[in-house]
C-alpha atoms as a PDB file:
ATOM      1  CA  UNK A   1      93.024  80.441 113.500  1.00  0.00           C
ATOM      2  CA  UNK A   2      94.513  77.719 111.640  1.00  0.00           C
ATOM      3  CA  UNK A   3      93.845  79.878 108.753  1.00  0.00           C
ATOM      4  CA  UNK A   4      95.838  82.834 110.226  1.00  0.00           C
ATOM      5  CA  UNK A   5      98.903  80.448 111.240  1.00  0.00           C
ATOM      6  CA  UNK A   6      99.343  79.344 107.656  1.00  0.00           C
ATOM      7  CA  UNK A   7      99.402  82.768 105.857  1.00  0.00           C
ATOM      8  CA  UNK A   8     101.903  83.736 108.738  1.00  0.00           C
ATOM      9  CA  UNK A   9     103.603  80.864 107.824  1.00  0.00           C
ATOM     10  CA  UNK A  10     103.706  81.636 103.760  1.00  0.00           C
ATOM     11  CA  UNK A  11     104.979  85.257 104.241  1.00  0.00           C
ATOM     12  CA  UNK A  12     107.841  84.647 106.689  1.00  0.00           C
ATOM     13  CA  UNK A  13     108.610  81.754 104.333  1.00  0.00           C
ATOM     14  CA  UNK A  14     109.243  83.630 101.164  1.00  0.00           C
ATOM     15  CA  UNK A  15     112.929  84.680 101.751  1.00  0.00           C
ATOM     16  CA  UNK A  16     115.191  86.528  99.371  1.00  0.00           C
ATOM     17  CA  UNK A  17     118.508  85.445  97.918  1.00  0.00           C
ATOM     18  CA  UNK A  18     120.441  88.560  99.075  1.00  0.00           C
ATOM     19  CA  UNK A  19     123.452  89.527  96.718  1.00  0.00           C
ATOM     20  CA  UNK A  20     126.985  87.976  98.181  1.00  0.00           C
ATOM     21  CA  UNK A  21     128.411  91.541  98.711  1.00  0.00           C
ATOM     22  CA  UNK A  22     125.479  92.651  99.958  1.00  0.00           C
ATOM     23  CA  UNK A  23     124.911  89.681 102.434  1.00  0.00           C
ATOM     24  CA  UNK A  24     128.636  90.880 103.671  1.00  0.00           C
ATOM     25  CA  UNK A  25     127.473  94.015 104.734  1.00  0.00           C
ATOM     26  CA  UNK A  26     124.324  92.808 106.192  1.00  0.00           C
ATOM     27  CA  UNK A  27     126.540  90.168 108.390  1.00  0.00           C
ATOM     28  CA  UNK A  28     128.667  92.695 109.169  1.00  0.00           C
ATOM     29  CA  UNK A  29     125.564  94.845 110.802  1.00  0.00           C
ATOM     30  CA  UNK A  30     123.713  91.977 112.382  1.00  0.00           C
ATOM     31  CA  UNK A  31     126.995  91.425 114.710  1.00  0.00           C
ATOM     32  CA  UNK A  32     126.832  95.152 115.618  1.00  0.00           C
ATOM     33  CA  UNK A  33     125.575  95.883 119.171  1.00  0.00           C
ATOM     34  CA  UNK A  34     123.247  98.194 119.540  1.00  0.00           C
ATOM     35  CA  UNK A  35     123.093 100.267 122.810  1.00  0.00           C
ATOM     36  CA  UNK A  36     119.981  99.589 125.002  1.00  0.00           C
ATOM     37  CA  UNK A  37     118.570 103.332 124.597  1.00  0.00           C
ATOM     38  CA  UNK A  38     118.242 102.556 121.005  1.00  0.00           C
ATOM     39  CA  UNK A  39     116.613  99.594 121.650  1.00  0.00           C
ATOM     40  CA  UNK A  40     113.995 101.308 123.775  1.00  0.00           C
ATOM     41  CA  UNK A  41     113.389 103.530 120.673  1.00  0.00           C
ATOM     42  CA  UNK A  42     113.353 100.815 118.189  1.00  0.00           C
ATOM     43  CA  UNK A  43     111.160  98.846 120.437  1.00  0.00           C
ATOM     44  CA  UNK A  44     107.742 101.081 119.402  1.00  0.00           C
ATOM     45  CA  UNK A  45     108.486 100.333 115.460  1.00  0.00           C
ATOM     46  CA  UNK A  46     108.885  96.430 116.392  1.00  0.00           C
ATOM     47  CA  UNK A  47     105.385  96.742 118.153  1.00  0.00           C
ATOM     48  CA  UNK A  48     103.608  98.386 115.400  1.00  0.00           C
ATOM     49  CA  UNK A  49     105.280  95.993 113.210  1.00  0.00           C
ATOM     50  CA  UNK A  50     104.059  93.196 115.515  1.00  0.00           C
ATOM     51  CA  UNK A  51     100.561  94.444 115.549  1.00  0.00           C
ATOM     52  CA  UNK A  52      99.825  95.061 112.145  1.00  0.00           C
ATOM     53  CA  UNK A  53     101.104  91.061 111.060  1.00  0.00           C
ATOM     54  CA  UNK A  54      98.841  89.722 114.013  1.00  0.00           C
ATOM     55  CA  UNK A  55      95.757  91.571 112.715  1.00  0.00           C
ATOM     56  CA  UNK A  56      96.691  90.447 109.212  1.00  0.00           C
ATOM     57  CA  UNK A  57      96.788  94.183 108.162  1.00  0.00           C
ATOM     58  CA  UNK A  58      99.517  96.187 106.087  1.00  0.00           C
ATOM     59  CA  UNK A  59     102.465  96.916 107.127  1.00  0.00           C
ATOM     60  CA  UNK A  60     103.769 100.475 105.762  1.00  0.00           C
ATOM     61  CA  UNK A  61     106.376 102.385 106.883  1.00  0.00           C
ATOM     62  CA  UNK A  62     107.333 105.625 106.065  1.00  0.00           C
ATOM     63  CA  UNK A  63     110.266 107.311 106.809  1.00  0.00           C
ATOM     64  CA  UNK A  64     110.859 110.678 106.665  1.00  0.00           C
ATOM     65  CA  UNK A  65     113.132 113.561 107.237  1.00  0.00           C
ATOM     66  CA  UNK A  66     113.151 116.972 105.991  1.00  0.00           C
ATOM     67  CA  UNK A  67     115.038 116.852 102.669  1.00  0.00           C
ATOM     68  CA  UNK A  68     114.306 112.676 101.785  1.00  0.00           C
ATOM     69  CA  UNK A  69     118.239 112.923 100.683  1.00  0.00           C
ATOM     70  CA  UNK A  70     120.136 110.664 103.453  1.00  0.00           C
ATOM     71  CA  UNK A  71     118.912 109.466 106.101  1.00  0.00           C
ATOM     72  CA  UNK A  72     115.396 108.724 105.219  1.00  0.00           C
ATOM     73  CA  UNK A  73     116.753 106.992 101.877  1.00  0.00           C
ATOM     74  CA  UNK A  74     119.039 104.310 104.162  1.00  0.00           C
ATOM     75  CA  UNK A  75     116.563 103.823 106.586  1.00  0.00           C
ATOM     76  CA  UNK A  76     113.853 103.180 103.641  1.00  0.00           C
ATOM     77  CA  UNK A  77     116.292 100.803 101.415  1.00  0.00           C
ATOM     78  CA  UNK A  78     117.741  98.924 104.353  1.00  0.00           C
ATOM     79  CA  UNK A  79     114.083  98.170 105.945  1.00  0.00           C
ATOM     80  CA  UNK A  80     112.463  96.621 102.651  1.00  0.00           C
ATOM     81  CA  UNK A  81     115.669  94.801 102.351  1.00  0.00           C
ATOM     82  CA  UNK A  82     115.685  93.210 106.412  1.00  0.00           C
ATOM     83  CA  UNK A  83     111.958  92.930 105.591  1.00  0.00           C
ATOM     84  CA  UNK A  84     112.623  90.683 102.888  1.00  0.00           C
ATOM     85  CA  UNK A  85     115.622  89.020 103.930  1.00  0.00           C
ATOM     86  CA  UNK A  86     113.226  88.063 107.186  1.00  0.00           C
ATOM     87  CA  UNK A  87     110.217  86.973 104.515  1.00  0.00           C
ATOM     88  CA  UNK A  88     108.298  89.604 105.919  1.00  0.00           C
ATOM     89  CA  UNK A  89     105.964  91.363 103.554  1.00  0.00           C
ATOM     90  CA  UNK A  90     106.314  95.219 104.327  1.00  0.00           C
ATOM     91  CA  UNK A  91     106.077  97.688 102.380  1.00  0.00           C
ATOM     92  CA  UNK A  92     108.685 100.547 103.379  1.00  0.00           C
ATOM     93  CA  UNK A  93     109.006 104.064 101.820  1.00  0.00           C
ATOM     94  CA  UNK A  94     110.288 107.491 101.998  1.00  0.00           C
ATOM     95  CA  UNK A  95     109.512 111.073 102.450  1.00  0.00           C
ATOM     96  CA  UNK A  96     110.260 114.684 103.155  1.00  0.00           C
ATOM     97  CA  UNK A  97     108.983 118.167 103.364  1.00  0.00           C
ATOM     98  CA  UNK A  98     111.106 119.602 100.655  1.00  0.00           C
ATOM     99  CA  UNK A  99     112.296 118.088  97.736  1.00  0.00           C
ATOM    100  CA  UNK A 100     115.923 117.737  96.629  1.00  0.00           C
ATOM    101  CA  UNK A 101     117.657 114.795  95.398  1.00  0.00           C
ATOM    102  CA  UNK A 102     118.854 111.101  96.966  1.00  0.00           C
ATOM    103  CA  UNK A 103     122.058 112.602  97.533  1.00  0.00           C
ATOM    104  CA  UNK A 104     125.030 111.248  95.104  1.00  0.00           C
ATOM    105  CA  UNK A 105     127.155 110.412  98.672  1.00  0.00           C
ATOM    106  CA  UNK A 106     124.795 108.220 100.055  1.00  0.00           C
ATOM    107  CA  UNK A 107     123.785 106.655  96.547  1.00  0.00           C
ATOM    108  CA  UNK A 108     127.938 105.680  96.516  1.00  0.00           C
ATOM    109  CA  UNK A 109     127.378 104.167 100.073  1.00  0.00           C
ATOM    110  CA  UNK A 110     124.722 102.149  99.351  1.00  0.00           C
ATOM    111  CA  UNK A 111     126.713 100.808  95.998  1.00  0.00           C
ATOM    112  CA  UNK A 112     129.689 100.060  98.422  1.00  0.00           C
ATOM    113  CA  UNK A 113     127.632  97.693 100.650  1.00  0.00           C
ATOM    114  CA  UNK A 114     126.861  95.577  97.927  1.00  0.00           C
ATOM    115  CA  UNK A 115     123.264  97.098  96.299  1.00  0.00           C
ATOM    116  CA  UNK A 116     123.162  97.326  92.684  1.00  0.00           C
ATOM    117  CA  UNK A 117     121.528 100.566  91.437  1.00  0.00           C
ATOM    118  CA  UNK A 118     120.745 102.558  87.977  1.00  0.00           C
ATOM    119  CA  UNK A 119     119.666 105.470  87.480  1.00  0.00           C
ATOM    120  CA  UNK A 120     117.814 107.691  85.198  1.00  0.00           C
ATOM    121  CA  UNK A 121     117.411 111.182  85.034  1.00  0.00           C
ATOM    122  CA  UNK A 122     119.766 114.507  86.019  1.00  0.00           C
ATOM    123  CA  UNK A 123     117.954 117.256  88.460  1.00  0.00           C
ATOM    124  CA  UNK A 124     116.048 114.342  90.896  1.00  0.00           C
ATOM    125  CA  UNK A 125     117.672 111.029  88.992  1.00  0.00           C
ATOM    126  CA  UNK A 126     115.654 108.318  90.042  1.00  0.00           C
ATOM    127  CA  UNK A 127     117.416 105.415  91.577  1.00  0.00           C
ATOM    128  CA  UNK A 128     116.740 101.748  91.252  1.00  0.00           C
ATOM    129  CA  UNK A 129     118.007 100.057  93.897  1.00  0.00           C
ATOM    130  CA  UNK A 130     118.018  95.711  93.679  1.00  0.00           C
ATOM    131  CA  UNK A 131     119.220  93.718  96.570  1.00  0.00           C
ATOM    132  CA  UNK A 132     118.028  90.452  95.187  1.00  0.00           C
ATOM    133  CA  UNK A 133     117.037  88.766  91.720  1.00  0.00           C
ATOM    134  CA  UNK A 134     114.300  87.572  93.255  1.00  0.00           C
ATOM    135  CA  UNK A 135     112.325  91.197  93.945  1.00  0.00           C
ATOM    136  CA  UNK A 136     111.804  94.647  92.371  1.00  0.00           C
ATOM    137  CA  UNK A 137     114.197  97.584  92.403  1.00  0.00           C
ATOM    138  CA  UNK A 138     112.967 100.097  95.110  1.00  0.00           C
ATOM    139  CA  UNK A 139     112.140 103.018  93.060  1.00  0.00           C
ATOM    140  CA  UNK A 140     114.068 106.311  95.198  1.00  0.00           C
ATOM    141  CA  UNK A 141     114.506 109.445  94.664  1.00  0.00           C
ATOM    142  CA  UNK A 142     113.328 113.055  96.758  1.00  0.00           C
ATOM    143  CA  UNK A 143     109.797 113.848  97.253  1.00  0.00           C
ATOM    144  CA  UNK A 144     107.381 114.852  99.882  1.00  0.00           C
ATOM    145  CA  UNK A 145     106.368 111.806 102.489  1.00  0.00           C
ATOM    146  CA  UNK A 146     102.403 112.462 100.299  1.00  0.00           C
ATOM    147  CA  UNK A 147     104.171 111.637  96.871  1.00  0.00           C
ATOM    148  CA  UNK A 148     101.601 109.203  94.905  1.00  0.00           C
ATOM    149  CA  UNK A 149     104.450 106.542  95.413  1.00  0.00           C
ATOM    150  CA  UNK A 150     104.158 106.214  98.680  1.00  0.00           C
ATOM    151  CA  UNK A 151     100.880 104.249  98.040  1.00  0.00           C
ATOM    152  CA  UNK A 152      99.737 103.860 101.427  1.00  0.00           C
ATOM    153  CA  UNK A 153      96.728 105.347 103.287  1.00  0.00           C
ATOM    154  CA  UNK A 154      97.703 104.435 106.876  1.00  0.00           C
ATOM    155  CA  UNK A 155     101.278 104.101 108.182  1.00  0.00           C
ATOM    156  CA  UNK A 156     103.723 104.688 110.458  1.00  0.00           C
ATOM    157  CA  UNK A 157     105.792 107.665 110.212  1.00  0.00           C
ATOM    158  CA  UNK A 158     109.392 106.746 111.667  1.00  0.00           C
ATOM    159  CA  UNK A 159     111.189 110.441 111.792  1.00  0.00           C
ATOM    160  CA  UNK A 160     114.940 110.020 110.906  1.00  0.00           C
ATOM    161  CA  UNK A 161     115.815 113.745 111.584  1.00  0.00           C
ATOM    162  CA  UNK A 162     115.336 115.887 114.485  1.00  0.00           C
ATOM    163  CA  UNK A 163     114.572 119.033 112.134  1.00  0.00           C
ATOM    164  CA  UNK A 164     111.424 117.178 110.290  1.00  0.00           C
ATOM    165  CA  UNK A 165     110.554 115.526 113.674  1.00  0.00           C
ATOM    166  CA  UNK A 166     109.889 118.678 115.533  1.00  0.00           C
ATOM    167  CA  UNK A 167     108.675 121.020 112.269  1.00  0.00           C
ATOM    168  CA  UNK A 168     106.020 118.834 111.353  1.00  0.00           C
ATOM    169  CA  UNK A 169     103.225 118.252 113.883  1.00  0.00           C
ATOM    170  CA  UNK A 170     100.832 116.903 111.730  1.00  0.00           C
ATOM    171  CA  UNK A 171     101.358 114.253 108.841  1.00  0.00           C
ATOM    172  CA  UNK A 172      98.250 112.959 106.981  1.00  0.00           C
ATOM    173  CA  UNK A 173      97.384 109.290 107.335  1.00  0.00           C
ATOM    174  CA  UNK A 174     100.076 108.696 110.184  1.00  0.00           C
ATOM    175  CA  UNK A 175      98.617 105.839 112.781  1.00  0.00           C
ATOM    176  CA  UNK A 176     101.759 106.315 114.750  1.00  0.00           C
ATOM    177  CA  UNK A 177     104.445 108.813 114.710  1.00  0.00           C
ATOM    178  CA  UNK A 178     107.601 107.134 115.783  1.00  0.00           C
ATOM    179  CA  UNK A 179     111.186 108.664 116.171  1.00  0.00           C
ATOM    180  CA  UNK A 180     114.718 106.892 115.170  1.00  0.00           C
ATOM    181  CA  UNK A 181     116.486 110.007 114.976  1.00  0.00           C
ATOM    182  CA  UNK A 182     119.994 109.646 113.059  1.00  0.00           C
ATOM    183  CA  UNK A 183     123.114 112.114 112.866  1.00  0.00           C
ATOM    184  CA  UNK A 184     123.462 114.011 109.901  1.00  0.00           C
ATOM    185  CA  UNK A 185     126.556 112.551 107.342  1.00  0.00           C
ATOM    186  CA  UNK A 186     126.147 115.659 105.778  1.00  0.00           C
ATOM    187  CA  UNK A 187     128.507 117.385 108.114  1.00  0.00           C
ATOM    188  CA  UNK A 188     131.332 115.243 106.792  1.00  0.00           C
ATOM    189  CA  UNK A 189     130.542 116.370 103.114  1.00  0.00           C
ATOM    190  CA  UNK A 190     133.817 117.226 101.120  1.00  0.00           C
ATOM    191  CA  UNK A 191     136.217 116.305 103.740  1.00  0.00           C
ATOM    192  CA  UNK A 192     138.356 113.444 104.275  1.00  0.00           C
ATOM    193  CA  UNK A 193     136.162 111.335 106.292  1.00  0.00           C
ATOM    194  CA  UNK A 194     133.026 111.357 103.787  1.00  0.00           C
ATOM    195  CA  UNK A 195     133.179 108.309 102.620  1.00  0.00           C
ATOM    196  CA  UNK A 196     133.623 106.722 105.842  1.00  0.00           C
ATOM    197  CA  UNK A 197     131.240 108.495 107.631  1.00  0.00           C
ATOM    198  CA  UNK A 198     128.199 107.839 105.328  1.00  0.00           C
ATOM    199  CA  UNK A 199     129.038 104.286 105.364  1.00  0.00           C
ATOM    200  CA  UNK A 200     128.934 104.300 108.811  1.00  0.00           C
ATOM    201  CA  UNK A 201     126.054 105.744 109.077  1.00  0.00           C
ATOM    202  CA  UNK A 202     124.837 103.564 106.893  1.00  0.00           C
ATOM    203  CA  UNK A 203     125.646 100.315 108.453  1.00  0.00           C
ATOM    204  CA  UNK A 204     124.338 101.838 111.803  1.00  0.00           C
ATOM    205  CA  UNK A 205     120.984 102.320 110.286  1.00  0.00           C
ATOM    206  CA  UNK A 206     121.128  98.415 108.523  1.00  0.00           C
ATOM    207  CA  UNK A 207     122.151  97.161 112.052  1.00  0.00           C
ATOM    208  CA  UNK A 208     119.207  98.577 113.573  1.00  0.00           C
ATOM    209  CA  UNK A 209     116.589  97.752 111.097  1.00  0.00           C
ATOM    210  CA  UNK A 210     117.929  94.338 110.986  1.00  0.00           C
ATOM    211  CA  UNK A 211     117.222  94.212 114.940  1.00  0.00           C
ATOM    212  CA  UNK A 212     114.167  95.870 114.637  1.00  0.00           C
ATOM    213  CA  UNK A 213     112.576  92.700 112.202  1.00  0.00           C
ATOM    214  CA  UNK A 214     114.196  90.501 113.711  1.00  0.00           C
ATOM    215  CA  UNK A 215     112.191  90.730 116.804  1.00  0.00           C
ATOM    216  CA  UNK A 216     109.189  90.380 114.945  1.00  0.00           C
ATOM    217  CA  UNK A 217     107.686  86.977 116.015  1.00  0.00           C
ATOM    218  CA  UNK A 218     107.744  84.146 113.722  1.00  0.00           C
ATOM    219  CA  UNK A 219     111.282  84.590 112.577  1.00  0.00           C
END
């Protein structure tokens, strides 16, 4: 037991030094209130969370929607970063069921709330993504939730779209299929609300994975 306590104590102790502009944004989402039917749905992800750190185990996380372009891409960037910035070791990634690219709209939204990112690559560029000196870029770009990056055996599969959600009943190596549906910023594309739409998508996702380590117990 005493054992347990200690390496409980060591991971939520190894915090990240979170980029200034960055740490605006994340302020900025951890004052945003968050309706109580979303808590309700975030609740399963904080138990699963929960679970796994009591039994010591892994935590992975993948999300996924159908295309791995948007929504799957925030939700994957701003969990590893409340992970970290909560010193909880988690290991978060991303998926679809087609592949496409990490759409150049929401790569400029995640720029404007402070992440650094480079790039390599033209058809499916692959983005690194830093929110701290102190970690590794997350490696993004599209793939299928299976690609060999998404290393883990056994996770959860949070579904970020409604269309992946209900078109794919079965995903390999899933201990628990959990849904945090988002809207779609796609529908703003090329008018004059883009910009401000996939940031506020954005942020909504942030505030809510913020919340959703943040009840993890030992914070």
């Amino acid at each position: 037991m005493l054992l347990n306590e200690l390496e409980k104590y060591k991971m939520h102790s190894q915090k990240v030094k979170i980029f200034p502009t960055l740490q605006n944004s994340i302020d900025r989402a951890l004052q945003m209130p968050i309706p109580e039917e979303r808590t309700l749905i975030l609740h399963k992800l904080v138990q699963y969370i929960q679970s796994k750190l009591d039994q010591g185990k892994d935590i992975n996380l993948n999300f996924i929607c159908t295309h791995n372009s948007r929504r799957s891409q925030f939700s994957q960037i701003w969990a590893q970063t409340a992970a970290d910035y909560y010193g909880i070791q988690a290991n978060c990634y991303s998926g679809g069921v087609e592949v496409t690219a990490f759409n150049e709209r929401a790569v400029e939204s995640i720029k404007r709330s402070g992440f650094r990112v480079s790039a390599i690559g033209d058809v499916n560029p692959e983005y690194f993504i830093f929110h701290s000196d102190d970690r590794s870029p997350l490696i993004t770009f599209s793939k299928l939730f299976d690609d060999p990056i998404n290393k883990a055996d056994q996770f959860a599969a949070v579904m970020t779209c409604s269309h992946a959600d209900e078109n794919c009943p079965f995903i390999p190596g899933t201990e628990e299929r959990i849904p945090i549906r988002y809207e779609d910023p796609k529908v703003f594309d090329d008018t004059a609300e883009e910009s401000v739409m996939y940031d506020q998508r954005s942020i909504q996702i942030a505030s809510e994975m913020f919340y959703v380590f943040s009840k993890v117990r030992g914070n």
